[in-house]
PDB file of N, CA and C in Angstrom:
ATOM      1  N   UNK A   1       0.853  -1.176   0.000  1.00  0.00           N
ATOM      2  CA  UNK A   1       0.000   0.000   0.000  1.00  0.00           C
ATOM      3  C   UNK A   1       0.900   1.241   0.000  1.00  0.00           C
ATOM      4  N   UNK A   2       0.718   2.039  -0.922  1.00  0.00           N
ATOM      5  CA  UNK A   2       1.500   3.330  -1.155  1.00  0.00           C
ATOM      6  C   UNK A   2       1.359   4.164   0.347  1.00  0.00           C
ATOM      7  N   UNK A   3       2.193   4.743   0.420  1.00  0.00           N
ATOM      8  CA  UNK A   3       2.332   5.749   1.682  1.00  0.00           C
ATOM      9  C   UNK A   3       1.341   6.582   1.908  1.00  0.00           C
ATOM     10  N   UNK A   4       0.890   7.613   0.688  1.00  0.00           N
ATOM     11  CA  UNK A   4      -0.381   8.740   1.018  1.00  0.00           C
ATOM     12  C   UNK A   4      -1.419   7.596   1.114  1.00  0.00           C
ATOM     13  N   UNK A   5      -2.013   6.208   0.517  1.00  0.00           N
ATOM     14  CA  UNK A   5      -2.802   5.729   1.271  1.00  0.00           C
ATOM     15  C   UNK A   5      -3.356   6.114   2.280  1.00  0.00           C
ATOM     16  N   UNK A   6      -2.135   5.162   2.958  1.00  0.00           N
ATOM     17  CA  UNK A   6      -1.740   4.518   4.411  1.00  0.00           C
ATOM     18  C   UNK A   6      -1.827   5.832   5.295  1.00  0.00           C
ATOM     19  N   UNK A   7      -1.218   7.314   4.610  1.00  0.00           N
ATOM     20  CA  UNK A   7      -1.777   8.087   5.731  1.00  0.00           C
ATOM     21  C   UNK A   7      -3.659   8.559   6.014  1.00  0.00           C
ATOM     22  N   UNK A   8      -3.377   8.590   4.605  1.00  0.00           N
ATOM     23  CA  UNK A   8      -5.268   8.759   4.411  1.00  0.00           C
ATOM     24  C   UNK A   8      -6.173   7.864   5.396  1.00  0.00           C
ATOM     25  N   UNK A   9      -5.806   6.621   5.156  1.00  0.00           N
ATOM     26  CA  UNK A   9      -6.162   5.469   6.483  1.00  0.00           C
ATOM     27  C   UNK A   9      -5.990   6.148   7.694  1.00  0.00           C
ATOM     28  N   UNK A  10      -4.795   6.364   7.834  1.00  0.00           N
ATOM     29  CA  UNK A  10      -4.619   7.044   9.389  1.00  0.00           C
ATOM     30  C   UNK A  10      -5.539   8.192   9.896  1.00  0.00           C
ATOM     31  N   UNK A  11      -6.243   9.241   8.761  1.00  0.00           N
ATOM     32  CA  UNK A  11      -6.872   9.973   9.302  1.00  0.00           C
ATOM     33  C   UNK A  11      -8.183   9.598   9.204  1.00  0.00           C
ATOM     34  N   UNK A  12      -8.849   9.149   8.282  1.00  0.00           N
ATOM     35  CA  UNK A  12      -9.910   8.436   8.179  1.00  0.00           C
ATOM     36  C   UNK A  12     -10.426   7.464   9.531  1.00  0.00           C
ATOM     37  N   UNK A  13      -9.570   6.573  10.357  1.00  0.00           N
ATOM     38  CA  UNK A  13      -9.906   6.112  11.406  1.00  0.00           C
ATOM     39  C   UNK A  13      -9.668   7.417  12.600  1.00  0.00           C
ATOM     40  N   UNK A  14      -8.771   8.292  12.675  1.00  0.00           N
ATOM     41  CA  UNK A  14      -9.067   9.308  13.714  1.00  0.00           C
ATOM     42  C   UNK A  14     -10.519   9.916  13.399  1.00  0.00           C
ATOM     43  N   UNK A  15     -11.112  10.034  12.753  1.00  0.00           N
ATOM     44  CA  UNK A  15     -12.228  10.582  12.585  1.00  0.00           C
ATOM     45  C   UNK A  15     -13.337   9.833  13.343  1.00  0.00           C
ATOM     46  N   UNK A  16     -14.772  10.500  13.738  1.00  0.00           N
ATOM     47  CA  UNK A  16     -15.828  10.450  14.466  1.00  0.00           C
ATOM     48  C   UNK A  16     -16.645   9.044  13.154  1.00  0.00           C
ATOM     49  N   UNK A  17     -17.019   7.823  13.945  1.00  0.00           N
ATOM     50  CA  UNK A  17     -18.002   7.071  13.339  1.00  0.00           C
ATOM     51  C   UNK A  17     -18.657   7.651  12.001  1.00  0.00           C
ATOM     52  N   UNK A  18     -19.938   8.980  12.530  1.00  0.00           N
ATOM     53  CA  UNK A  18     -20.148   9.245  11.664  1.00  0.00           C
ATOM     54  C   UNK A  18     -19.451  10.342  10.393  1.00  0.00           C
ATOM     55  N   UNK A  19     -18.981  10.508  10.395  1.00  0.00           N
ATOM     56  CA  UNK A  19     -17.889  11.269   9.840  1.00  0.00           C
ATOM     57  C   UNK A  19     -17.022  10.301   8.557  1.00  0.00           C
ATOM     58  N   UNK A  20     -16.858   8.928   9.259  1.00  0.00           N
ATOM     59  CA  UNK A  20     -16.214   7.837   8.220  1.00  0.00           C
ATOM     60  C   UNK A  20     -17.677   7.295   7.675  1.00  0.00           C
ATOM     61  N   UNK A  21     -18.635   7.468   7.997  1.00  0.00           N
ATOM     62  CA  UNK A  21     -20.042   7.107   7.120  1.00  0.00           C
ATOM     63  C   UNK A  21     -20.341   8.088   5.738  1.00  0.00           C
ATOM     64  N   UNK A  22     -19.811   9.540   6.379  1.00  0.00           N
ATOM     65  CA  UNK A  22     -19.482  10.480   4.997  1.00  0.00           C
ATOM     66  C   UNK A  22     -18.559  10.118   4.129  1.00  0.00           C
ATOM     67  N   UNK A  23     -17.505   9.617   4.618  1.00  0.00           N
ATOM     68  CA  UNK A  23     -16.335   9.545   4.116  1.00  0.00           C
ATOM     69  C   UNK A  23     -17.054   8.377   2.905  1.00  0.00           C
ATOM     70  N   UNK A  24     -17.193   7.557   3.489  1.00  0.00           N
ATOM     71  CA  UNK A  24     -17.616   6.152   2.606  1.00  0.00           C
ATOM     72  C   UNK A  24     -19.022   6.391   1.304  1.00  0.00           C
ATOM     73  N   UNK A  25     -19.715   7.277   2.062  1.00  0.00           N
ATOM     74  CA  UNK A  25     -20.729   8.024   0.957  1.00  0.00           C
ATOM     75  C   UNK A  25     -20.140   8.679  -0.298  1.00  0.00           C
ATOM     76  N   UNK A  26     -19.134   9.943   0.147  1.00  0.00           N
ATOM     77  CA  UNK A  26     -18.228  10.387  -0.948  1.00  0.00           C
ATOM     78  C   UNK A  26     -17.699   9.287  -1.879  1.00  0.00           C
ATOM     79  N   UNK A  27     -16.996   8.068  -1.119  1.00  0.00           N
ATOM     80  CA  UNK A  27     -15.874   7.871  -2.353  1.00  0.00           C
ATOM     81  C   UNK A  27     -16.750   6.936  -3.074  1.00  0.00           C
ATOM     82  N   UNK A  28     -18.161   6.285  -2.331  1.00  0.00           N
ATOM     83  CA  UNK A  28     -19.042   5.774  -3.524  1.00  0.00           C
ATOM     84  C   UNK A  28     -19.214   6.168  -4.171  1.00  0.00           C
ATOM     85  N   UNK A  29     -19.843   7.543  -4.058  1.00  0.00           N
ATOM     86  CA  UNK A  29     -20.026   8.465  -4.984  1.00  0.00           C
ATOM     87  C   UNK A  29     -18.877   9.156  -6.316  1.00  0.00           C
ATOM     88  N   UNK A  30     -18.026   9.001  -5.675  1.00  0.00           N
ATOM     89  CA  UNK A  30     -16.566   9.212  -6.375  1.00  0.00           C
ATOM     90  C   UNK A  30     -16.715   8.226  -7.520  1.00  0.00           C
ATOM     91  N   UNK A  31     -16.765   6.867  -7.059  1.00  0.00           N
ATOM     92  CA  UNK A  31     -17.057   5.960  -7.648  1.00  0.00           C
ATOM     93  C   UNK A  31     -17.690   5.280  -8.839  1.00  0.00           C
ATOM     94  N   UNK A  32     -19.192   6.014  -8.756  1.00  0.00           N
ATOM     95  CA  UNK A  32     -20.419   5.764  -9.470  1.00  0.00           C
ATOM     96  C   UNK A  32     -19.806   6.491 -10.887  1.00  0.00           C
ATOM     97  N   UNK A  33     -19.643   8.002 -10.783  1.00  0.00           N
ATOM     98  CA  UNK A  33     -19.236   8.872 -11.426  1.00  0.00           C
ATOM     99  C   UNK A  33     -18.449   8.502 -12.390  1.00  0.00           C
ATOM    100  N   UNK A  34     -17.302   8.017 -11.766  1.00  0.00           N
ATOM    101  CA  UNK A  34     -16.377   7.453 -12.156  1.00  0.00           C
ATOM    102  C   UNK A  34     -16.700   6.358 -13.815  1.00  0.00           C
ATOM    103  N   UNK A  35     -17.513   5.413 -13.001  1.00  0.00           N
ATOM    104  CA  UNK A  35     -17.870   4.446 -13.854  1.00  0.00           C
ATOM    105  C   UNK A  35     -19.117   5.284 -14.921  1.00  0.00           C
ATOM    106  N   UNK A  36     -19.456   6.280 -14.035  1.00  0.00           N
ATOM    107  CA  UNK A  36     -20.712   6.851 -15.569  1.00  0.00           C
ATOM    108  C   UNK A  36     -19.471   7.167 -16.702  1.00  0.00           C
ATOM    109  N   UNK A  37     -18.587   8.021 -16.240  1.00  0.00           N
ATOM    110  CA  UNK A  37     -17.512   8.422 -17.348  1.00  0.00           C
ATOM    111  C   UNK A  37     -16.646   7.427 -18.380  1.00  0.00           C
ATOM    112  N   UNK A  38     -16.481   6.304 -17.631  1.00  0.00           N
ATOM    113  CA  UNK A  38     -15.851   5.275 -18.744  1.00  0.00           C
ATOM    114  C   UNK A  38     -16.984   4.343 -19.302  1.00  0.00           C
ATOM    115  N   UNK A  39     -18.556   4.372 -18.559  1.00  0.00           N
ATOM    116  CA  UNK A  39     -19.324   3.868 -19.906  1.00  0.00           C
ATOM    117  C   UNK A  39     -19.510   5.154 -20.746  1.00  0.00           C
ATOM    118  N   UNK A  40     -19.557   6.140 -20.704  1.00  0.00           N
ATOM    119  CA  UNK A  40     -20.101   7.385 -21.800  1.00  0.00           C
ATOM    120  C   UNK A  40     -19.010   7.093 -22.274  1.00  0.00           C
ATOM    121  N   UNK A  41     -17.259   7.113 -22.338  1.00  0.00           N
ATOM    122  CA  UNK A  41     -16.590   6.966 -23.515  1.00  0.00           C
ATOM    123  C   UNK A  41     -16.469   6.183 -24.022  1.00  0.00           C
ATOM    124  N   UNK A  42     -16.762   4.824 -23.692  1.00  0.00           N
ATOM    125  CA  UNK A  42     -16.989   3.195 -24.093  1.00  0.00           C
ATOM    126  C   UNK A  42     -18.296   3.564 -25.012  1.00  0.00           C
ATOM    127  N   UNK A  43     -19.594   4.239 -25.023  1.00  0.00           N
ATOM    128  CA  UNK A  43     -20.013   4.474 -25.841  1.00  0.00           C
ATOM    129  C   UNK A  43     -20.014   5.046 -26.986  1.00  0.00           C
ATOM    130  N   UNK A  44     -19.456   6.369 -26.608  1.00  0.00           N
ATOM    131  CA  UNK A  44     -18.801   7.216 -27.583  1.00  0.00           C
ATOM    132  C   UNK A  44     -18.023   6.719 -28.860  1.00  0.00           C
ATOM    133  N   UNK A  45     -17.038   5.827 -27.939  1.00  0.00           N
ATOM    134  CA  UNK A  45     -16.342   5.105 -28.783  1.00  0.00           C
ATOM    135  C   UNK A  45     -16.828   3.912 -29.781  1.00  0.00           C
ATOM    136  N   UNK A  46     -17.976   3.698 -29.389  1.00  0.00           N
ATOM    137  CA  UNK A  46     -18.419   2.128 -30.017  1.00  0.00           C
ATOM    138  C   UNK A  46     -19.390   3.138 -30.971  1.00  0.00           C
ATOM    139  N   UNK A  47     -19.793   4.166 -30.690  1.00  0.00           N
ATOM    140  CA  UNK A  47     -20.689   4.343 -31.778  1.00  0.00           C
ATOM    141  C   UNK A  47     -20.163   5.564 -32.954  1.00  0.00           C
ATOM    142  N   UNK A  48     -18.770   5.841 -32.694  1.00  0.00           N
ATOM    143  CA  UNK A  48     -18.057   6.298 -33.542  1.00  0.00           C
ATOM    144  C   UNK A  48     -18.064   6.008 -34.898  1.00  0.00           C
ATOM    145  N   UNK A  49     -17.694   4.701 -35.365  1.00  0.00           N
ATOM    146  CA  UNK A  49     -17.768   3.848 -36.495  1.00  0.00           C
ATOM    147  C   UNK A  49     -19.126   3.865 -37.183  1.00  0.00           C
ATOM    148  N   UNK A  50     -20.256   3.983 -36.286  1.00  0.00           N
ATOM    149  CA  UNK A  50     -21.605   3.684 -37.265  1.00  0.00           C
ATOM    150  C   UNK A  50     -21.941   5.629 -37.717  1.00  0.00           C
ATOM    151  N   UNK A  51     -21.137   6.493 -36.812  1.00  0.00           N
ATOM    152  CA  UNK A  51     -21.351   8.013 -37.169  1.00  0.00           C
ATOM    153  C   UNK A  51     -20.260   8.257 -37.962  1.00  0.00           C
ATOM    154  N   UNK A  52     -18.889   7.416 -38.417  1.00  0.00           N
ATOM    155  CA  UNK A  52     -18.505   8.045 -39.381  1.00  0.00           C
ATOM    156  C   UNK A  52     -18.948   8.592 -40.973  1.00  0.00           C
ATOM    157  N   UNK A  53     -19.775   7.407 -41.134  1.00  0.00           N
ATOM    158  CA  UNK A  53     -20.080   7.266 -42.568  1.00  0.00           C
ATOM    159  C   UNK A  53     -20.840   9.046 -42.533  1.00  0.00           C
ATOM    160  N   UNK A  54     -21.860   9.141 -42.001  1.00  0.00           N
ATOM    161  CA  UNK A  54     -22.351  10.323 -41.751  1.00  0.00           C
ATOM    162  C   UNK A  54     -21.872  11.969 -41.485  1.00  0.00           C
ATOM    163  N   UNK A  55     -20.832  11.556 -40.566  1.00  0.00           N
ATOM    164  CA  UNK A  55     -20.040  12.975 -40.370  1.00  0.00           C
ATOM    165  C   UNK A  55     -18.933  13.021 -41.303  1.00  0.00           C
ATOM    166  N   UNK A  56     -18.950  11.974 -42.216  1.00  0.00           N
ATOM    167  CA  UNK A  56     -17.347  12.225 -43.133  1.00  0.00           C
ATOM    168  C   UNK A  56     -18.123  11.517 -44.330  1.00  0.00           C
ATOM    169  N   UNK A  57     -18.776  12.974 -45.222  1.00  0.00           N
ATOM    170  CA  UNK A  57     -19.181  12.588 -46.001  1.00  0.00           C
ATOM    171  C   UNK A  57     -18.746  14.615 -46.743  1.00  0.00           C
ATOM    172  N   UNK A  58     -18.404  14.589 -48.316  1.00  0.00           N
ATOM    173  CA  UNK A  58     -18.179  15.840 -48.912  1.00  0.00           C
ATOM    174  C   UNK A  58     -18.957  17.307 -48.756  1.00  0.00           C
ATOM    175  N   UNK A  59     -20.726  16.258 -48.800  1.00  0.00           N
ATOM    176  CA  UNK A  59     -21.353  17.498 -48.282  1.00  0.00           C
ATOM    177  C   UNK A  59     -21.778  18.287 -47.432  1.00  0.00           C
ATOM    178  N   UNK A  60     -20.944  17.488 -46.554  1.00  0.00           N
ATOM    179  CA  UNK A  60     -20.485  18.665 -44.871  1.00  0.00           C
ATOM    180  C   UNK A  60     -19.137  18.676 -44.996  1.00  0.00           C
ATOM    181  N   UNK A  61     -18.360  18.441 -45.821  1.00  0.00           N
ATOM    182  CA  UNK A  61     -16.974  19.253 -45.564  1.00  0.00           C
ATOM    183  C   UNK A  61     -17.057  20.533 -45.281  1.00  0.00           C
ATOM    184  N   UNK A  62     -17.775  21.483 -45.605  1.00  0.00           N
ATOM    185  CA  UNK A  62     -18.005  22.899 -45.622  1.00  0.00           C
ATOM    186  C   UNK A  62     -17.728  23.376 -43.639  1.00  0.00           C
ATOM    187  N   UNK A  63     -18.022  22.428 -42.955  1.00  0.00           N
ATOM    188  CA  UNK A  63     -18.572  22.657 -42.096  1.00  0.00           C
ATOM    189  C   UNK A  63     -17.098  22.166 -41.106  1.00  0.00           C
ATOM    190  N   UNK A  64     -16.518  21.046 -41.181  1.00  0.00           N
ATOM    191  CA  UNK A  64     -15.026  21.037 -41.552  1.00  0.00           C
ATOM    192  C   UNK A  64     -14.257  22.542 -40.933  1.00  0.00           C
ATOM    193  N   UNK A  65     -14.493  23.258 -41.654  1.00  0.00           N
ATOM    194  CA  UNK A  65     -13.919  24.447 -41.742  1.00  0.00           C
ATOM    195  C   UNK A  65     -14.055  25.545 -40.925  1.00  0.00           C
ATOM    196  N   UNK A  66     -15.409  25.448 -40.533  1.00  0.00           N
ATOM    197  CA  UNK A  66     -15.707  26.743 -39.111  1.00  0.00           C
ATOM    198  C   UNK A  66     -14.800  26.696 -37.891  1.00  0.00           C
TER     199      UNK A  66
END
């Protein structure tokens, strides 16, 4: 376990019961987020290929350009 961990641990248990119930709320939350962001680019990415044909086509090159 890396060092800033291990201190993070250390203050995390000095803290009040409820206080580490916040703590544990946040980093779920940290968490969730987390995972919304790598399915939105896992999507992004998968549906790239079926929007190329569409966005890379001559008669929006024009647009290309702004």
């Amino acid at each position: 376990m890396a060092s800033d961990t291990k201190a993070l641990i250390r203050k995390i248990e000095a803290l009040p019961a409820e206080r580490v119930a916040e703590i544990e709320d946040f980093v779920d939350f940290i968490g969730s987020r987390e995972q919304e962001r790598v399915l939105t680019r896992a999507a992004a990415a998968a549906s790239a290929p079926a929007f190329a044909a569409i966005w890379s086509n001559p008669e929006d090159d024009v647009y290309d350009a702004l």
